[in-house]
N, C-alpha and C. Protein backbone atom coordinates (compact mmCIF):
# COMPACT_ATOMS: atom_id res chain seq x y z
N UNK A 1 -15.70 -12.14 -2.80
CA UNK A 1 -15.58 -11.65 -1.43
C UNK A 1 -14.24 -12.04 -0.82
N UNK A 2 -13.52 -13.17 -1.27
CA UNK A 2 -12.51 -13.89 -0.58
C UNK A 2 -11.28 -12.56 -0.84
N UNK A 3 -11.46 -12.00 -2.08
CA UNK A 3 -10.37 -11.29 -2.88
C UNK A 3 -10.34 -10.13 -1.86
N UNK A 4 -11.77 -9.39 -1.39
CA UNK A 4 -11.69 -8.25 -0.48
C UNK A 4 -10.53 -8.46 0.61
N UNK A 5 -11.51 -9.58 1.10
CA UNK A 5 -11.03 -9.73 2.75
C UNK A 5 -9.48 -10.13 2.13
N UNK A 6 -8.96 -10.32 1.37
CA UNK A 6 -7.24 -10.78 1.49
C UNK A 6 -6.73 -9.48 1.42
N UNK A 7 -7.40 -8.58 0.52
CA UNK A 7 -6.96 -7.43 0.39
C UNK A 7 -6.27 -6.50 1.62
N UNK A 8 -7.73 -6.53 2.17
CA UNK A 8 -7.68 -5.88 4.20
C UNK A 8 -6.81 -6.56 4.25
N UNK A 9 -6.93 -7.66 4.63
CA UNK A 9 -5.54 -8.18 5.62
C UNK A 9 -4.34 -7.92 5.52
N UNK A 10 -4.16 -8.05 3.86
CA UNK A 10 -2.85 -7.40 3.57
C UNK A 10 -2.80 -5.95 4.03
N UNK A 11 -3.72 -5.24 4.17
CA UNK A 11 -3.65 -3.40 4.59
C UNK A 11 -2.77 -3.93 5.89
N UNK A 12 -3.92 -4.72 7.03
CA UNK A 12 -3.69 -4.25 8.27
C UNK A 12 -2.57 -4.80 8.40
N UNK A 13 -1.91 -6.45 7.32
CA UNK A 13 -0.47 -6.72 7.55
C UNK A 13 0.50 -5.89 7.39
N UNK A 14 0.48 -4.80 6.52
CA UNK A 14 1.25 -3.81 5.75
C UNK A 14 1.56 -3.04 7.25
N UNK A 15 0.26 -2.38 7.55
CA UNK A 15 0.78 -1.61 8.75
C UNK A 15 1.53 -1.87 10.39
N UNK A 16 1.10 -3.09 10.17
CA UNK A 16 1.75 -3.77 11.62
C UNK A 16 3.19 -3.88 11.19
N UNK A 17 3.03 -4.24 9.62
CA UNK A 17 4.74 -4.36 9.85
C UNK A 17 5.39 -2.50 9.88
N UNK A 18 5.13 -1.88 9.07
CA UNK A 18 4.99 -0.37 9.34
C UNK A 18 5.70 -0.19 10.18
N UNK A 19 5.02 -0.48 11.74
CA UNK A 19 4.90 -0.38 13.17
C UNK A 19 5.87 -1.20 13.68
N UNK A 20 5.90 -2.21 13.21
CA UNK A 20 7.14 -2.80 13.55
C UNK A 20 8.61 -2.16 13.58
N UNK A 21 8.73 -1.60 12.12
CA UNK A 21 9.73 -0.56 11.85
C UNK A 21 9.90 0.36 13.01
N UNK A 22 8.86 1.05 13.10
CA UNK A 22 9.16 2.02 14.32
C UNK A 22 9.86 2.08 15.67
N UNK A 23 9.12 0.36 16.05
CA UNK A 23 9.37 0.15 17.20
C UNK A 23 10.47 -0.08 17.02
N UNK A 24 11.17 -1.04 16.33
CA UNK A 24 12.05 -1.24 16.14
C UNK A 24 13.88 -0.80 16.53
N UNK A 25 13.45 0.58 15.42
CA UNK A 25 14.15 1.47 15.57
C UNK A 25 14.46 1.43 14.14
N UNK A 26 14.75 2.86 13.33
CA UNK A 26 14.99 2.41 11.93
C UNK A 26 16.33 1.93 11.65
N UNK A 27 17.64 2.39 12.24
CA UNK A 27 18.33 2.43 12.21
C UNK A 27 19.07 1.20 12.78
N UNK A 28 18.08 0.43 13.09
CA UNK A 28 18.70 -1.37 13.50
C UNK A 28 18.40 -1.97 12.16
N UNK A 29 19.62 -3.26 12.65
CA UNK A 29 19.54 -4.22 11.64
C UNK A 29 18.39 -4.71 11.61
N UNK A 30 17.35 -4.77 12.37
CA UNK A 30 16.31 -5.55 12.44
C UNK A 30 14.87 -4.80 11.81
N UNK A 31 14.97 -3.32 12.08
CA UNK A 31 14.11 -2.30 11.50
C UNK A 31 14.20 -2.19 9.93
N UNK A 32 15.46 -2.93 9.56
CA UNK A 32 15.98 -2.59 8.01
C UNK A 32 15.25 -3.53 7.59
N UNK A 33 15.06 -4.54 8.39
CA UNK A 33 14.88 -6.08 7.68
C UNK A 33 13.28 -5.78 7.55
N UNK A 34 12.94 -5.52 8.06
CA UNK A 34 11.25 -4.77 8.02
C UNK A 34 10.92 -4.23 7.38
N UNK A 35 11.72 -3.28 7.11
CA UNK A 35 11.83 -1.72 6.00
C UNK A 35 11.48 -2.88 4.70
N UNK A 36 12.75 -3.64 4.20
CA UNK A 36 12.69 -4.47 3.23
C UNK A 36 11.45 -5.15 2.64
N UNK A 37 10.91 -5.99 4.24
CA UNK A 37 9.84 -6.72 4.28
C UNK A 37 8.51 -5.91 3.53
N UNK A 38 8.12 -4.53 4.27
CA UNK A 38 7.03 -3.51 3.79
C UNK A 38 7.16 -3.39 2.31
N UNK A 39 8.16 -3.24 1.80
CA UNK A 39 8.82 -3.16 0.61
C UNK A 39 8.04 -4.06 -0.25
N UNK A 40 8.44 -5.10 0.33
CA UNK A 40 8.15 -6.37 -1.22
C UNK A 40 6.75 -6.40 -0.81
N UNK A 41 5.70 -6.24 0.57
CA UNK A 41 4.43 -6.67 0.90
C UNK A 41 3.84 -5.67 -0.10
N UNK A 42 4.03 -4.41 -0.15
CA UNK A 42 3.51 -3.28 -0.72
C UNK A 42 3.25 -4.03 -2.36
N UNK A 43 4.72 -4.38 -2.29
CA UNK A 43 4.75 -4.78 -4.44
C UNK A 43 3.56 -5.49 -4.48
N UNK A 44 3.80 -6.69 -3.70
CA UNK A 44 2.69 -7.87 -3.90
C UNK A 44 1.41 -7.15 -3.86
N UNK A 45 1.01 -6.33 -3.03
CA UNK A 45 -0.37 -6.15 -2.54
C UNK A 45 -0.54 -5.41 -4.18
N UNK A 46 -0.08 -4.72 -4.91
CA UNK A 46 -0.20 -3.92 -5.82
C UNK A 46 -0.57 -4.82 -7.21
N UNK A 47 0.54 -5.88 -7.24
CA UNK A 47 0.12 -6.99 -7.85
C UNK A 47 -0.99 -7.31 -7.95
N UNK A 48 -1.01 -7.85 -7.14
CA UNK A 48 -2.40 -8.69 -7.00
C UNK A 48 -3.73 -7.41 -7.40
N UNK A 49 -3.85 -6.20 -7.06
CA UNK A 49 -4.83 -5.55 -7.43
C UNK A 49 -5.36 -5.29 -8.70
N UNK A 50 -3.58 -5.28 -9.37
CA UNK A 50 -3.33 -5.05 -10.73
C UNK A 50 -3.57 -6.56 -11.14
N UNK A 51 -3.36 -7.81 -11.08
CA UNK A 51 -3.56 -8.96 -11.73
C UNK A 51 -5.69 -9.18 -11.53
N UNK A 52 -6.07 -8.96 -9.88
CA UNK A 52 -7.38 -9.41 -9.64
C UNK A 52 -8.36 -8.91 -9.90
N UNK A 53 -8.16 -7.21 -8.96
CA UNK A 53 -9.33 -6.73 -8.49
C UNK A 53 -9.36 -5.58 -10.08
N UNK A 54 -8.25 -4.86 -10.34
CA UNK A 54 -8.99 -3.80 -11.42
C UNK A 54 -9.24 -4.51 -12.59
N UNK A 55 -8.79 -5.40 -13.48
CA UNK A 55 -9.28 -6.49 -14.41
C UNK A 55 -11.24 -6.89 -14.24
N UNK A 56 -11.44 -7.34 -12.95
CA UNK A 56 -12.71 -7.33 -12.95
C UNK A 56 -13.44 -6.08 -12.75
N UNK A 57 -13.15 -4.75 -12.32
CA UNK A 57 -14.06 -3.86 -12.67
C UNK A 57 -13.81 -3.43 -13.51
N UNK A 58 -13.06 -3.30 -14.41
CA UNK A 58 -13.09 -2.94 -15.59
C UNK A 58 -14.00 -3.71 -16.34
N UNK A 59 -14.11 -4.68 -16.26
CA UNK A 59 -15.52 -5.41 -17.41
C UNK A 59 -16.90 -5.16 -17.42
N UNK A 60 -17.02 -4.08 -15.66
CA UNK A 60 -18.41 -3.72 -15.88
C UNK A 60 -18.48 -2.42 -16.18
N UNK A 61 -19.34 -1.68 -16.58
CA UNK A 61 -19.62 -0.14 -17.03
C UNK A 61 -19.81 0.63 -15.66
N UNK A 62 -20.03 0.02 -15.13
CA UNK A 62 -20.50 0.72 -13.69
C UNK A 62 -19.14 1.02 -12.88
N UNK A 63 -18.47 0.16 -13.07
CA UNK A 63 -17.47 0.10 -11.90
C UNK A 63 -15.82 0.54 -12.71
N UNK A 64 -16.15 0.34 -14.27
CA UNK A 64 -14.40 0.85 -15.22
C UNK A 64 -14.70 2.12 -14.90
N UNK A 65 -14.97 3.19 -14.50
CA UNK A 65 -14.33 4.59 -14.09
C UNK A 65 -13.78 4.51 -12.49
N UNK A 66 -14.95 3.86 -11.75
CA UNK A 66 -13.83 4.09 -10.69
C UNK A 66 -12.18 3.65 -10.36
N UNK A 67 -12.28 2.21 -11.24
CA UNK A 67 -11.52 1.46 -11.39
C UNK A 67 -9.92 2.16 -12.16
N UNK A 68 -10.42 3.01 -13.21
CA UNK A 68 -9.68 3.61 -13.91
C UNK A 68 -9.03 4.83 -12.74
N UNK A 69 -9.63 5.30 -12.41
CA UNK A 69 -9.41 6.47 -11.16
C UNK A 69 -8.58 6.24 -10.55
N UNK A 70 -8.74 5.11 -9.83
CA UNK A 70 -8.19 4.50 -8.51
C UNK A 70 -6.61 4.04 -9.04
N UNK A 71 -6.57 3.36 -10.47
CA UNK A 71 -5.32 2.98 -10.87
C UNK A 71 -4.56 4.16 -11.02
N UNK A 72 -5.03 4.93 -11.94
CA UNK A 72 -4.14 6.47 -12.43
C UNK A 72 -3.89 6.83 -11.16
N UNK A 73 -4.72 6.83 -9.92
CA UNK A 73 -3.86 7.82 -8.29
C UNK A 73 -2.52 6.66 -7.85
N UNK A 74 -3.03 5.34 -7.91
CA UNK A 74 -1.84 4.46 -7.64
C UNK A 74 -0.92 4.56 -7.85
N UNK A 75 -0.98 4.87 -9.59
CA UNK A 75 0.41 4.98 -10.44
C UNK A 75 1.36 5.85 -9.81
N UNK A 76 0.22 7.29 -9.71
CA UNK A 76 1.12 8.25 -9.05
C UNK A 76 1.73 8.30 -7.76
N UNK A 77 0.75 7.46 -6.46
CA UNK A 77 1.49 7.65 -5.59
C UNK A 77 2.56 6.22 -4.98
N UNK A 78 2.38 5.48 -6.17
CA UNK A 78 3.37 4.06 -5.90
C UNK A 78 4.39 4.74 -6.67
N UNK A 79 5.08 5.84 -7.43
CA UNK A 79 5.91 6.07 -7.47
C UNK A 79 6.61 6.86 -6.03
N UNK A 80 6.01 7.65 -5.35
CA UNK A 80 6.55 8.10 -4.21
C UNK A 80 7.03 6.88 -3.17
N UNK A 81 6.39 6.33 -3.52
CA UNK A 81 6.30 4.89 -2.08
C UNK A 81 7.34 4.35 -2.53
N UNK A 82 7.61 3.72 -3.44
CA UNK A 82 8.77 3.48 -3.77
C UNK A 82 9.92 4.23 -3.97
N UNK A 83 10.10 5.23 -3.88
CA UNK A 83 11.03 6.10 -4.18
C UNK A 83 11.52 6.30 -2.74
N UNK A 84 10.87 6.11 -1.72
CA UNK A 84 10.86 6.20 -0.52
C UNK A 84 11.80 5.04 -0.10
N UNK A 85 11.23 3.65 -0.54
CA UNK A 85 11.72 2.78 -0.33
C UNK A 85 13.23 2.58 -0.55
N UNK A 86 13.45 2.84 -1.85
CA UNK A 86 14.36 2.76 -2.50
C UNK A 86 15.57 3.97 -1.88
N UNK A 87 15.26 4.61 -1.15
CA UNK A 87 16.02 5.45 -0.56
C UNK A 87 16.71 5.09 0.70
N UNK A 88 15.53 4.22 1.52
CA UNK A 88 16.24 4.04 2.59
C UNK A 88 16.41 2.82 2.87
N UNK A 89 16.21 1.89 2.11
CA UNK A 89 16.37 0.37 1.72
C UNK A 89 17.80 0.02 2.36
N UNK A 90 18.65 0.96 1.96
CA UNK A 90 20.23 0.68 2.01
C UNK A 90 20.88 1.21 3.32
N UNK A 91 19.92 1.60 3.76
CA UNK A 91 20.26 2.47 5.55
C UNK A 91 19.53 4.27 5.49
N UNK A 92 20.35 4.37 6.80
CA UNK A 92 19.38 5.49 7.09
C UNK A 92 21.20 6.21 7.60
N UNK A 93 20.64 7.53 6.84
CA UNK A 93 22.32 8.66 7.27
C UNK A 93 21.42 9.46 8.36
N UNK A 94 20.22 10.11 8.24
CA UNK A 94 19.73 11.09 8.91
C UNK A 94 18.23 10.39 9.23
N UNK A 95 18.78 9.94 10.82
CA UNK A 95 17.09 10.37 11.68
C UNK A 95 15.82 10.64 11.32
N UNK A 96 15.87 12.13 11.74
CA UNK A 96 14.71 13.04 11.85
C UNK A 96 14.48 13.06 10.10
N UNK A 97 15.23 13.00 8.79
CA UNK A 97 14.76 13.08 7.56
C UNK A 97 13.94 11.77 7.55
N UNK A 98 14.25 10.52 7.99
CA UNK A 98 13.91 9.01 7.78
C UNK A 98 12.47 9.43 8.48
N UNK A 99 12.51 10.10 9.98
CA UNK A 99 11.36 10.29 10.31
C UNK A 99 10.52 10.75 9.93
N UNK A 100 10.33 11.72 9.27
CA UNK A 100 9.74 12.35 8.89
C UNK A 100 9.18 12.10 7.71
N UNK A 101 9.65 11.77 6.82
CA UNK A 101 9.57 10.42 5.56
C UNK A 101 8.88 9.44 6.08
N UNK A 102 9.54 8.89 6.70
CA UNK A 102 8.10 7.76 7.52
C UNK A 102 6.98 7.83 7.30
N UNK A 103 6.97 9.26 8.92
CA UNK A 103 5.43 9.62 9.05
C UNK A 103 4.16 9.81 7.63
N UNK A 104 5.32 10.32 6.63
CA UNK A 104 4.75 10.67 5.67
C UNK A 104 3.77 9.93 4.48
N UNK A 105 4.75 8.70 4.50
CA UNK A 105 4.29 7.64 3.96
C UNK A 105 3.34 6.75 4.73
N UNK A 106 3.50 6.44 6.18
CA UNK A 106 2.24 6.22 6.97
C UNK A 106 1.07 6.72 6.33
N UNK A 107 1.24 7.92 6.83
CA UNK A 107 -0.12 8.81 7.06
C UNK A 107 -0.76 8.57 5.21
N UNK A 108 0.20 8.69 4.11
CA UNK A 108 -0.50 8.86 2.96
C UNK A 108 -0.94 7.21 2.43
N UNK A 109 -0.16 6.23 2.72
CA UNK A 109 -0.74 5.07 2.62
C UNK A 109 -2.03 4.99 3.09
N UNK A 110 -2.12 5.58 5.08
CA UNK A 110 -3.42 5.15 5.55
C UNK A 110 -4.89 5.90 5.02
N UNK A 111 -4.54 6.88 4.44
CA UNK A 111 -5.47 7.67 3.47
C UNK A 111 -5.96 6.79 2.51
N UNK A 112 -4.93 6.56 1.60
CA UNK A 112 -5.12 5.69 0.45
C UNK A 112 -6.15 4.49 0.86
N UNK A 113 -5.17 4.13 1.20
CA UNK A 113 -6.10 2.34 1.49
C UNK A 113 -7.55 2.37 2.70
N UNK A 114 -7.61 3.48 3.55
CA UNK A 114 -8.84 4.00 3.93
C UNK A 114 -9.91 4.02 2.84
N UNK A 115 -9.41 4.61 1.73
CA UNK A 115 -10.21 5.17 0.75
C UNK A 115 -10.91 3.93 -0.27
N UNK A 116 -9.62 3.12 -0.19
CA UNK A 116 -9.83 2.10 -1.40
C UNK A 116 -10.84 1.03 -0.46
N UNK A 117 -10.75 0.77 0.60
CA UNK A 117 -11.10 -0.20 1.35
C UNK A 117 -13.27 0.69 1.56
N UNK A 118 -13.19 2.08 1.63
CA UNK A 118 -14.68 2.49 1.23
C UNK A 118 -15.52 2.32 0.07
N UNK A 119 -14.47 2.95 -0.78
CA UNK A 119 -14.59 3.04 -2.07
C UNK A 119 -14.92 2.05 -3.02
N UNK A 120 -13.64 1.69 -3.33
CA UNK A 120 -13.24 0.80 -4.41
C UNK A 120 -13.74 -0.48 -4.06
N UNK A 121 -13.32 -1.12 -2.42
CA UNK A 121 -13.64 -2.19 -2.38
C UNK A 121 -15.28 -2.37 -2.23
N UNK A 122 -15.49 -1.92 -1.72
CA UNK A 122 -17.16 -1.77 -1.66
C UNK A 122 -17.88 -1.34 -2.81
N UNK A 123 -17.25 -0.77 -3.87
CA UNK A 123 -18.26 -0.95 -5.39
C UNK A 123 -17.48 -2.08 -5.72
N UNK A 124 -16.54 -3.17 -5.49
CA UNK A 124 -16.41 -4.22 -6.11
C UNK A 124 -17.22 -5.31 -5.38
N UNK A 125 -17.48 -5.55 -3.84
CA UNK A 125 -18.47 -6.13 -3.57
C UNK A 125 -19.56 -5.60 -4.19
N UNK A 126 -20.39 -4.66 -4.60
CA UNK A 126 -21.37 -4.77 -4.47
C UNK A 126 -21.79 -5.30 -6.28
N UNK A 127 -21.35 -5.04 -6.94
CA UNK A 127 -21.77 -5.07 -8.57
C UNK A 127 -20.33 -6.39 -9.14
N UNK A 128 -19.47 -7.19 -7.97
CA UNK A 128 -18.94 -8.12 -8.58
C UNK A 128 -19.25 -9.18 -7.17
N UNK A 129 -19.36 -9.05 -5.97
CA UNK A 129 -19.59 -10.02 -4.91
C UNK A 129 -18.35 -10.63 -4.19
């Protein structure tokens, strides 16, 4: 259970810092430093899923397909997320492209981890505790 709840927290840390960015402004030194920050929180959080949580459902029969599922969509969309990152890591030339990119990655993160936090995490409470 301890592994869930770190999980969330890291979501809702992920997005505050997100939000931080925004407020920020992207285009400050201080929004960059954020940008960065989301950056490495994202790696870690991925880590850790990949070191904790899919390792243990994979050992049960019940829970290695979802488990398998959930990794193969990761793969695919932690390449966008990062690709994202890696783009504007170094500054921002255009605004409204950064914005819009943003929004984008917002909105598809908060899908994601909506999903995993129904889903995934809740067949790992229930058949690992």
């Amino acid at each position: 259970m301890a592994l869930i709840d770190d999980l969330k927290k890291e979501h809702v840390a992920l997005f505050a810092l997100l939000d931080e960015v925004k407020k920020l402004g992207f285009s400050t030194e201080e929004g960059q430093k954020k940008l960065i920050q989301s950056k490495e929180m994202f790696l870690n959080h991925l880590r850790k899923e990949d070191k904790q949580l899919y390792p243990r459902l994979e050992e049960l029969a019940e829970t290695k397909t979802i488990s398998k599922s959930f990794q193969s969509e990761m793969e695919e969309m932690s390449g966008s997320v990062l690709a994202f990152f890696n783009q504007y890591e170094k500054g921002i030339e255009a605004n409204m492209a950064f914005a819009k990119d943003f929004g984008a990655l917002v909105g598809n993160l908060n899908s994601r981890m909506r999903k995993e936090e129904i889903i995934l995490y809740a067949s790992y409470e229930k058949h690992i505790g």
